[in-house]
N, C-alpha and C. Protein backbone atom coordinates (compact mmCIF):
# COMPACT_ATOMS: atom_id res chain seq x y z
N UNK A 1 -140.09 186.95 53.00
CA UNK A 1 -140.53 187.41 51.70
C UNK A 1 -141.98 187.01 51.45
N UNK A 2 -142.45 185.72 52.32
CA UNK A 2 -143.60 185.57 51.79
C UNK A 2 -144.69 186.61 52.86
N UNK A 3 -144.16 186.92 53.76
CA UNK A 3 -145.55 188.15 54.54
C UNK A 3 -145.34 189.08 53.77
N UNK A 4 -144.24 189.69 52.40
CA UNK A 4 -144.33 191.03 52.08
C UNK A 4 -144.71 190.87 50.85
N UNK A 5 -144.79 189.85 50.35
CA UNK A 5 -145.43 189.98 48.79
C UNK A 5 -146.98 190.35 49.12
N UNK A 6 -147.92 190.21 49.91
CA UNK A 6 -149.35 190.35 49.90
C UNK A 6 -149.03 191.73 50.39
N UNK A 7 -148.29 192.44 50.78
CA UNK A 7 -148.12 193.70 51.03
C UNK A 7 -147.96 194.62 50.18
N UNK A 8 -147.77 193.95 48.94
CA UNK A 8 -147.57 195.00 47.80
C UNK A 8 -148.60 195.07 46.75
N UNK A 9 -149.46 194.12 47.01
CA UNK A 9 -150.69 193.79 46.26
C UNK A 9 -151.66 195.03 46.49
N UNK A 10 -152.12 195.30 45.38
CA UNK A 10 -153.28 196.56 45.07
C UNK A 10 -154.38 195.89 45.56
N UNK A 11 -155.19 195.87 46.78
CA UNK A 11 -156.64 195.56 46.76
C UNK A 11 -157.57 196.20 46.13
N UNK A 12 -158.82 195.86 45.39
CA UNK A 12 -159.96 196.99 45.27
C UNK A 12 -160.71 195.89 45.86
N UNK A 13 -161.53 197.08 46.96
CA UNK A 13 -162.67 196.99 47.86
C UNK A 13 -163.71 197.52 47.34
N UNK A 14 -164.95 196.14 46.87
CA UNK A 14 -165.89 196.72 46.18
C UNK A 14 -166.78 196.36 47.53
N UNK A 15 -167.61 197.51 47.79
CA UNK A 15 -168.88 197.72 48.81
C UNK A 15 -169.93 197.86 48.12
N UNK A 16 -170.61 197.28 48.71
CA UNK A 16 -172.33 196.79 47.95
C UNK A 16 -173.30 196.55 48.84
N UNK A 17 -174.18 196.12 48.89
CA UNK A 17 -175.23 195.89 49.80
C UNK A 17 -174.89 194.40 50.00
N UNK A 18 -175.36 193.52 51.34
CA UNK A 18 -174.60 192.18 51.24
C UNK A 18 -173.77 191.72 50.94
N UNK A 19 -172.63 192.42 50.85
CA UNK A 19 -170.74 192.35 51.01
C UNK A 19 -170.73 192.15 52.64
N UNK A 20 -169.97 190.73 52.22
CA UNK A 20 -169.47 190.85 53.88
C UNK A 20 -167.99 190.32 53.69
N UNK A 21 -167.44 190.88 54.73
CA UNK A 21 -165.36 190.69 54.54
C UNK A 21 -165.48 189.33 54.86
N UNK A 22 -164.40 188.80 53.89
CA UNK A 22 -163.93 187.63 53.80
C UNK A 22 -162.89 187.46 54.40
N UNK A 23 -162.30 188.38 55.24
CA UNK A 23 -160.93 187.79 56.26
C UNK A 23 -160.72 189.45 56.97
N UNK A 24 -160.71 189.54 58.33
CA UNK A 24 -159.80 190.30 58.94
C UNK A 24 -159.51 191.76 58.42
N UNK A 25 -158.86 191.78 57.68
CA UNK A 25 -158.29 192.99 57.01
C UNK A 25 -159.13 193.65 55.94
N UNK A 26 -159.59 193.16 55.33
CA UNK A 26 -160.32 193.53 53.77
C UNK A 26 -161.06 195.10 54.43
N UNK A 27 -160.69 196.06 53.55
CA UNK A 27 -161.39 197.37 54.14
C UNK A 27 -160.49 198.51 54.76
N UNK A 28 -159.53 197.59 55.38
CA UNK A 28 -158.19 198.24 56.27
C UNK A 28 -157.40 199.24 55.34
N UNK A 29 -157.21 200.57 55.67
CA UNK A 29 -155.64 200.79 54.84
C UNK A 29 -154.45 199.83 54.97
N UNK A 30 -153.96 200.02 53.86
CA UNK A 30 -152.26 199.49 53.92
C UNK A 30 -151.59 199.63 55.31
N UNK A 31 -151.37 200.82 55.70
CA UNK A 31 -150.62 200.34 57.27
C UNK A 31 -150.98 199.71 58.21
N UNK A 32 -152.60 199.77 58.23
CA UNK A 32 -153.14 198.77 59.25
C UNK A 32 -152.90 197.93 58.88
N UNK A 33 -153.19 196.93 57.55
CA UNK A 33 -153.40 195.78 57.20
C UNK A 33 -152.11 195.66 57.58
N UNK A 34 -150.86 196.12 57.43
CA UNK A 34 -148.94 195.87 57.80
C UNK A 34 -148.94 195.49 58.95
N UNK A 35 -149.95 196.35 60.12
CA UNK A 35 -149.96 196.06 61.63
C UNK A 35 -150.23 194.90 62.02
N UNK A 36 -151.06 194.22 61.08
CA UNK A 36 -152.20 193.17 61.28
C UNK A 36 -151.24 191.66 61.10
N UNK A 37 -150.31 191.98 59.86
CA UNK A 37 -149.83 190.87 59.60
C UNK A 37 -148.93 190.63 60.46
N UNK A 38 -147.89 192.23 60.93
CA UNK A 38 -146.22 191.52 61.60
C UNK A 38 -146.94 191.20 63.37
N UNK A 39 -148.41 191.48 63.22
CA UNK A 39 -148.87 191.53 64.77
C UNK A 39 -149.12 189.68 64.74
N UNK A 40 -149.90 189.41 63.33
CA UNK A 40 -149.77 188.00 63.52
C UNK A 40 -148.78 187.11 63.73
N UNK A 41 -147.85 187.46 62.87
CA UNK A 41 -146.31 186.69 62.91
C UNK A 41 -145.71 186.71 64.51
N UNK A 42 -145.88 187.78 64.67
CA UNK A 42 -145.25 187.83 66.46
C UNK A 42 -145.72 187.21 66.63
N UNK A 43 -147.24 187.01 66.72
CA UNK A 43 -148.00 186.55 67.78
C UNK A 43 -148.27 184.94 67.93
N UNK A 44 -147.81 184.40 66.67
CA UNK A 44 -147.76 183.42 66.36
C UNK A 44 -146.22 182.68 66.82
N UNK A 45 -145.26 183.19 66.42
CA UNK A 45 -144.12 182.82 66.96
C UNK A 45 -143.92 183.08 68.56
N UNK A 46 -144.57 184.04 68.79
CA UNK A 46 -144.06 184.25 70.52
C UNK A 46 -145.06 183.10 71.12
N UNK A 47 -146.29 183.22 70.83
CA UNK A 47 -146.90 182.19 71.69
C UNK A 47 -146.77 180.19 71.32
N UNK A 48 -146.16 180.45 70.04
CA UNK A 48 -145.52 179.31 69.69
C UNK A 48 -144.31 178.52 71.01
N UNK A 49 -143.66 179.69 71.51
CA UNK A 49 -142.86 179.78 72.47
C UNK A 49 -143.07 179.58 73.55
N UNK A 50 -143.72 180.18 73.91
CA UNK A 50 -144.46 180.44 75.26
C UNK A 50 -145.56 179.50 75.66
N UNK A 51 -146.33 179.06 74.72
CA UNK A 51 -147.61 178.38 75.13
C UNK A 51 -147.87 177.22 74.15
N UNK A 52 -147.10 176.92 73.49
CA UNK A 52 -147.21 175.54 72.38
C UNK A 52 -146.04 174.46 73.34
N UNK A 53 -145.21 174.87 73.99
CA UNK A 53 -144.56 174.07 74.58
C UNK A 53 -144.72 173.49 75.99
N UNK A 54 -145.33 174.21 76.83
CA UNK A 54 -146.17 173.90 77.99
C UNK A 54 -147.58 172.96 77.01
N UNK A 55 -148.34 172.98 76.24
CA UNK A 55 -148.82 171.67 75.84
C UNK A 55 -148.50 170.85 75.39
N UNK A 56 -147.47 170.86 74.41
CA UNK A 56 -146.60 169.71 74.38
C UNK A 56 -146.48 168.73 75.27
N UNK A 57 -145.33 169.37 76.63
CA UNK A 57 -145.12 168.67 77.13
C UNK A 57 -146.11 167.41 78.08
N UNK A 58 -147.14 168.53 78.00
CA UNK A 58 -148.39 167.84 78.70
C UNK A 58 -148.91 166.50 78.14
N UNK A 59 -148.63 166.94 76.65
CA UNK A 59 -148.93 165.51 76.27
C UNK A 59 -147.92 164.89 75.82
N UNK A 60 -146.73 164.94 76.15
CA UNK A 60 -145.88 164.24 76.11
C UNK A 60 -145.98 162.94 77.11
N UNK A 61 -146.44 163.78 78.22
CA UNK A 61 -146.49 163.58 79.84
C UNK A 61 -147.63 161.95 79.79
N UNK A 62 -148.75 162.10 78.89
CA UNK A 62 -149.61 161.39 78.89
C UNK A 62 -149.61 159.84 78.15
N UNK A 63 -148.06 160.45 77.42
CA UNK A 63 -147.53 159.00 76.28
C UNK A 63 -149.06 158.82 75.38
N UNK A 64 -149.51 159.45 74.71
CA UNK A 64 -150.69 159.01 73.67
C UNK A 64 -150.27 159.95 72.46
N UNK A 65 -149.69 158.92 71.60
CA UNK A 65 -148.88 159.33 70.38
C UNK A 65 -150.14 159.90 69.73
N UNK A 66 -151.32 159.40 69.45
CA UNK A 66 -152.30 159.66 68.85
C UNK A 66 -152.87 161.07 69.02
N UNK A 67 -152.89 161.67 70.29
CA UNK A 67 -152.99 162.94 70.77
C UNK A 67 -151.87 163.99 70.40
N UNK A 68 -150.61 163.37 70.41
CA UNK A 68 -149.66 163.99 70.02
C UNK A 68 -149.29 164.80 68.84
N UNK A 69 -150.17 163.67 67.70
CA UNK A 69 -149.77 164.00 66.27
C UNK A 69 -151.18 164.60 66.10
N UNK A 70 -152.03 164.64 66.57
CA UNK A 70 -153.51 165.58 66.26
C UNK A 70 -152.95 166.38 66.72
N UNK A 71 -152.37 167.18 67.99
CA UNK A 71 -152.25 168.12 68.66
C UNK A 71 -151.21 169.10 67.57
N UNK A 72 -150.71 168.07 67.12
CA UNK A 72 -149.21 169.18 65.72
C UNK A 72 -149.81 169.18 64.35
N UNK A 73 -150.78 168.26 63.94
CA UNK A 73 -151.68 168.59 62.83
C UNK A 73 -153.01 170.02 63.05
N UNK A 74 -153.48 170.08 64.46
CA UNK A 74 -154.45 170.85 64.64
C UNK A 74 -153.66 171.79 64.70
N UNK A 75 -152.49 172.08 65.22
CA UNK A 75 -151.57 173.48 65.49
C UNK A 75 -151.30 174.40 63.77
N UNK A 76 -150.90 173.45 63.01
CA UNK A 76 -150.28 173.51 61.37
C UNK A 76 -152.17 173.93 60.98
N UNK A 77 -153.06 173.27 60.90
CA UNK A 77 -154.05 173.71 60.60
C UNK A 77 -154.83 174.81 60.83
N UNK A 78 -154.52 175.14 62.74
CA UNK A 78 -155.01 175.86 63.10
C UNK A 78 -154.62 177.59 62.40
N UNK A 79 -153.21 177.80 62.43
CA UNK A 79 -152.28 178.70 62.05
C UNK A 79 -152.46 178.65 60.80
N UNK A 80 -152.77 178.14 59.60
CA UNK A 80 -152.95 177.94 58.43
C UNK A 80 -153.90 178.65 58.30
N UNK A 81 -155.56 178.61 59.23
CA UNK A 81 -156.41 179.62 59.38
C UNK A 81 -156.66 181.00 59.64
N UNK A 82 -155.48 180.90 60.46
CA UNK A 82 -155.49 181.98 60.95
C UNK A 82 -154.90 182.96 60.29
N UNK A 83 -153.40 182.69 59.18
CA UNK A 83 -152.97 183.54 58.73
C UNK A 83 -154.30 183.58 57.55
N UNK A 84 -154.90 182.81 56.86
CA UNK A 84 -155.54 183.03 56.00
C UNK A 84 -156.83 184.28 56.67
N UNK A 85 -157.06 184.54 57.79
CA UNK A 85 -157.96 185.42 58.02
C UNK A 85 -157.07 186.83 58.30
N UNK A 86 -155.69 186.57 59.11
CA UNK A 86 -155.33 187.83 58.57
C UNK A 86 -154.89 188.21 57.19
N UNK A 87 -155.50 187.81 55.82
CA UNK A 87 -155.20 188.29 54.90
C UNK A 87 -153.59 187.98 54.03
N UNK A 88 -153.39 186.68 54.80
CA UNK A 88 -152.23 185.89 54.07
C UNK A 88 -152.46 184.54 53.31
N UNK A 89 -151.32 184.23 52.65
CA UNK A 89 -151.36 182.64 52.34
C UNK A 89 -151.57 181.72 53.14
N UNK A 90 -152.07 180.83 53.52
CA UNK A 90 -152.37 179.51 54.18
C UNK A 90 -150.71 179.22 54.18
N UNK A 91 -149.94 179.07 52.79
CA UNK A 91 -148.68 178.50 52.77
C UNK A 91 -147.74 178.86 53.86
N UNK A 92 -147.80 180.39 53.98
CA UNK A 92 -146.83 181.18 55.10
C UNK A 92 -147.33 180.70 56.54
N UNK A 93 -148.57 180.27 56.73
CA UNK A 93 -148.98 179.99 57.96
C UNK A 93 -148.53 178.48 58.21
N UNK A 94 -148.38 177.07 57.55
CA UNK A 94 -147.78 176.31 57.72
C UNK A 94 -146.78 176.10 57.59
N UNK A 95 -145.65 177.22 56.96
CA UNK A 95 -144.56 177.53 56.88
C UNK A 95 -144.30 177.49 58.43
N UNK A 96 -144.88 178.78 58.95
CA UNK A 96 -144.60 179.06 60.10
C UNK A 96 -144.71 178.51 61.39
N UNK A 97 -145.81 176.92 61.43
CA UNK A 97 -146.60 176.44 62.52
C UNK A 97 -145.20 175.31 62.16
N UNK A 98 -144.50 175.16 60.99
CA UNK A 98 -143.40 174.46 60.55
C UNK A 98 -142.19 175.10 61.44
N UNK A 99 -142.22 176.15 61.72
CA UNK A 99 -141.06 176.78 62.10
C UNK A 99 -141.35 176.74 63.95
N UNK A 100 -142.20 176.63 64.05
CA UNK A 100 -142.67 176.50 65.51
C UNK A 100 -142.50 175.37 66.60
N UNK A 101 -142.68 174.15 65.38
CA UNK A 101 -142.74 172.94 65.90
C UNK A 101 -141.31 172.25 66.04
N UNK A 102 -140.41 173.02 64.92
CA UNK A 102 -139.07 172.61 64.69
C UNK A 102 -138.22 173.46 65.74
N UNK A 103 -138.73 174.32 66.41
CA UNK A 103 -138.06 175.10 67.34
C UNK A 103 -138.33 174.64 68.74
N UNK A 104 -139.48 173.62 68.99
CA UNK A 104 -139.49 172.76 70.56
C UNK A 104 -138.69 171.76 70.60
N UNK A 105 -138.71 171.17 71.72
CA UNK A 105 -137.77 170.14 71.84
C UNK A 105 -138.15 168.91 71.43
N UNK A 106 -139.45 168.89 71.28
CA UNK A 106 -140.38 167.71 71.08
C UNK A 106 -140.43 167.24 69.24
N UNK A 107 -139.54 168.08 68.73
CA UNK A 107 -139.43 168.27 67.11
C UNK A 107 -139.34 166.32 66.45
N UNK A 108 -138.40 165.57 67.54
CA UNK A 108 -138.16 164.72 66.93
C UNK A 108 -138.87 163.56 66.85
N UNK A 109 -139.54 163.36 68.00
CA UNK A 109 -141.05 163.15 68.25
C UNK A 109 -141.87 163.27 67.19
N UNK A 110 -142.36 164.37 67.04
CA UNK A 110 -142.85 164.59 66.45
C UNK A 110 -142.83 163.90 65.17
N UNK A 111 -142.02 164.19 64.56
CA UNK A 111 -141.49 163.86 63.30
C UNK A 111 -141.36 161.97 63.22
N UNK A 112 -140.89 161.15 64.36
CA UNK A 112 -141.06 160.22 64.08
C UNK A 112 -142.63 159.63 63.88
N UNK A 113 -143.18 160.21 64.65
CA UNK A 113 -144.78 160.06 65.06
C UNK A 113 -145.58 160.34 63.52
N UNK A 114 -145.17 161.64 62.44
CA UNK A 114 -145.65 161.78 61.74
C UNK A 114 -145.30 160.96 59.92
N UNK A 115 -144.44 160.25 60.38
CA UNK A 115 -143.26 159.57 59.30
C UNK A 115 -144.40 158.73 58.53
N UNK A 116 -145.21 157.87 59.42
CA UNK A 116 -146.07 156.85 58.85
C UNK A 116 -147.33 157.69 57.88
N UNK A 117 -147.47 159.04 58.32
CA UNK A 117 -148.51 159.70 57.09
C UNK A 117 -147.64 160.60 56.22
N UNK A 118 -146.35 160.61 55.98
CA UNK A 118 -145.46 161.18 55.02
C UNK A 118 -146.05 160.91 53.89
N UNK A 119 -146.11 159.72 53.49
CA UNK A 119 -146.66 159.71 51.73
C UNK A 119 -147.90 159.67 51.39
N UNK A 120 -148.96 159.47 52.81
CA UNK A 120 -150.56 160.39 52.41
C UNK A 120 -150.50 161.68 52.44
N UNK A 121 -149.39 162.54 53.30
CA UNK A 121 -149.24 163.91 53.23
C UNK A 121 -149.19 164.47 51.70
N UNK A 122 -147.55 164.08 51.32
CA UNK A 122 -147.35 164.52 50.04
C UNK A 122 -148.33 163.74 48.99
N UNK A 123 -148.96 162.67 49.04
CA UNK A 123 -149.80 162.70 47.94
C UNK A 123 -151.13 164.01 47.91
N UNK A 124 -151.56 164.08 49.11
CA UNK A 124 -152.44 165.52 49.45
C UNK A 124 -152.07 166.29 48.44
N UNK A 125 -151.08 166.37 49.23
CA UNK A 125 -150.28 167.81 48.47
C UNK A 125 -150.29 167.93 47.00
N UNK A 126 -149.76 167.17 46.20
CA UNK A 126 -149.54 166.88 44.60
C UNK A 126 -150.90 166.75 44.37
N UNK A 127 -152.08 166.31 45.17
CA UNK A 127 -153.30 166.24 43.88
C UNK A 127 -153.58 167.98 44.01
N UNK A 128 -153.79 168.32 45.63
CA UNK A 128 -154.03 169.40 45.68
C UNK A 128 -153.46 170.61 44.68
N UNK A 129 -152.02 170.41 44.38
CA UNK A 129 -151.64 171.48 43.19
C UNK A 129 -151.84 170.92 42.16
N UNK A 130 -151.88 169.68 41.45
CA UNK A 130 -152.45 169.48 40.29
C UNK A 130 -154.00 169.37 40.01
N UNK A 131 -154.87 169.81 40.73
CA UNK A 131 -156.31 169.92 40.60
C UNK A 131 -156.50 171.87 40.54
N UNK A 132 -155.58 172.27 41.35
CA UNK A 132 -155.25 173.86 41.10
C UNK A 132 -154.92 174.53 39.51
N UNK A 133 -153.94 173.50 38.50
CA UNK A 133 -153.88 174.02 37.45
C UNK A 133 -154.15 174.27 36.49
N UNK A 134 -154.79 175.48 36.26
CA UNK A 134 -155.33 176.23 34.96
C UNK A 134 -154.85 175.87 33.74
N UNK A 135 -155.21 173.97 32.70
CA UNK A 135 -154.78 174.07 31.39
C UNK A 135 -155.08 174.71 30.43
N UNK A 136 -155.99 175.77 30.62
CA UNK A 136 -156.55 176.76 29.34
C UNK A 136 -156.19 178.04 29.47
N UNK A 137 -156.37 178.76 30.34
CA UNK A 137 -155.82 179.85 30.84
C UNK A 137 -157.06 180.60 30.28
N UNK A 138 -157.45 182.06 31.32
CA UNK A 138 -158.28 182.52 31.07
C UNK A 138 -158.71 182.97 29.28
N UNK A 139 -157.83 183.17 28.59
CA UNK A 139 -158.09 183.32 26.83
C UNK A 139 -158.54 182.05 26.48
N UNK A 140 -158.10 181.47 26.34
CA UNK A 140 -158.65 179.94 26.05
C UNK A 140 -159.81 179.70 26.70
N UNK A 141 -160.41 179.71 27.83
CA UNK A 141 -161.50 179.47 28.23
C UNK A 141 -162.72 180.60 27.74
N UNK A 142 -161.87 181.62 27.46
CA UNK A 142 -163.28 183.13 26.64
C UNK A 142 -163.71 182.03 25.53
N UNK A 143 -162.38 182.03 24.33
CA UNK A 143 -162.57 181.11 23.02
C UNK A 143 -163.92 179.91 22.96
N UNK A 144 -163.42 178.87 24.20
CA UNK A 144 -163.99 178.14 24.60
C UNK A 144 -165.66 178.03 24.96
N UNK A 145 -166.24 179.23 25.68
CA UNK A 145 -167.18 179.65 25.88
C UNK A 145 -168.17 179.75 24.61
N UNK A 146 -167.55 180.80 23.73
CA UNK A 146 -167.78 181.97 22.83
C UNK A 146 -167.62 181.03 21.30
């Protein structure tokens, strides 16, 4: 549900002189931009499969926990980018680098490895959406101005 809600969204593409696209898609019709996203999702889950687990193991292989947990933070980050350039949420992309990591074998690993930044994570998180929220809301801020 979350790759099809940006699918139903009305873009307007304003072109100007010194407009430059801000992600991937911007400009695309609707079916391309559709191509773009379920091409990411594959592409993201298949090579999640295919090629996130052959490095894993590699650094499994090397015992350097420290490499380990950069290597699953840079993956979640990396994919976070990436859906954001094909014209998605960041959220669906760590959703998904979430769904990737929980599908190797190395999941538990992982997870113990990442336990000790659990409550710098979620504090991230909570300032990050409470620095996001709008207490005036755009009317209140006209008033405000004016």
């Amino acid at each position: 549900m979350l790759a099809l809600f940006p699918l139903l969204a009305i873009h307007q593409i304003v072109q100007g002189e010194g407009h430059h696209a801000t992600n991937w898609v911007e400009g695309m019709p609707g079916w391309m931009n559709a191509l773009v996203v379920l091409g990411a999702v594959a592409t993201i889950i298949v090579g999640g499969h295919y090629a996130i687990r052959p490095a894993f193991r590699f650094l499994a292989r090397t015992k350097l926990r420290e490499a380990f947990v950069a290597a699953g933070l840079l993956l979640v980050i990396g994919i976070a980018l990436l859906m954001e350039q094909g014209g998605l949420s960041p959220a669906l992309g760590t959703f998904l680098a979430g769904v990737v990591l929980a599908n190797s074998e190395y999941r538990h690993e992982l997870e113990s490895d990442i336990e000790p930044f659990k409550g710098l994570l979620l504090g991230l998180f909570f300032i990050a959406v409470g620095a996001s929220i709008d207490f005036y809301g755009e009317t209140a801020r006209e008033m405000i101005i004016s």
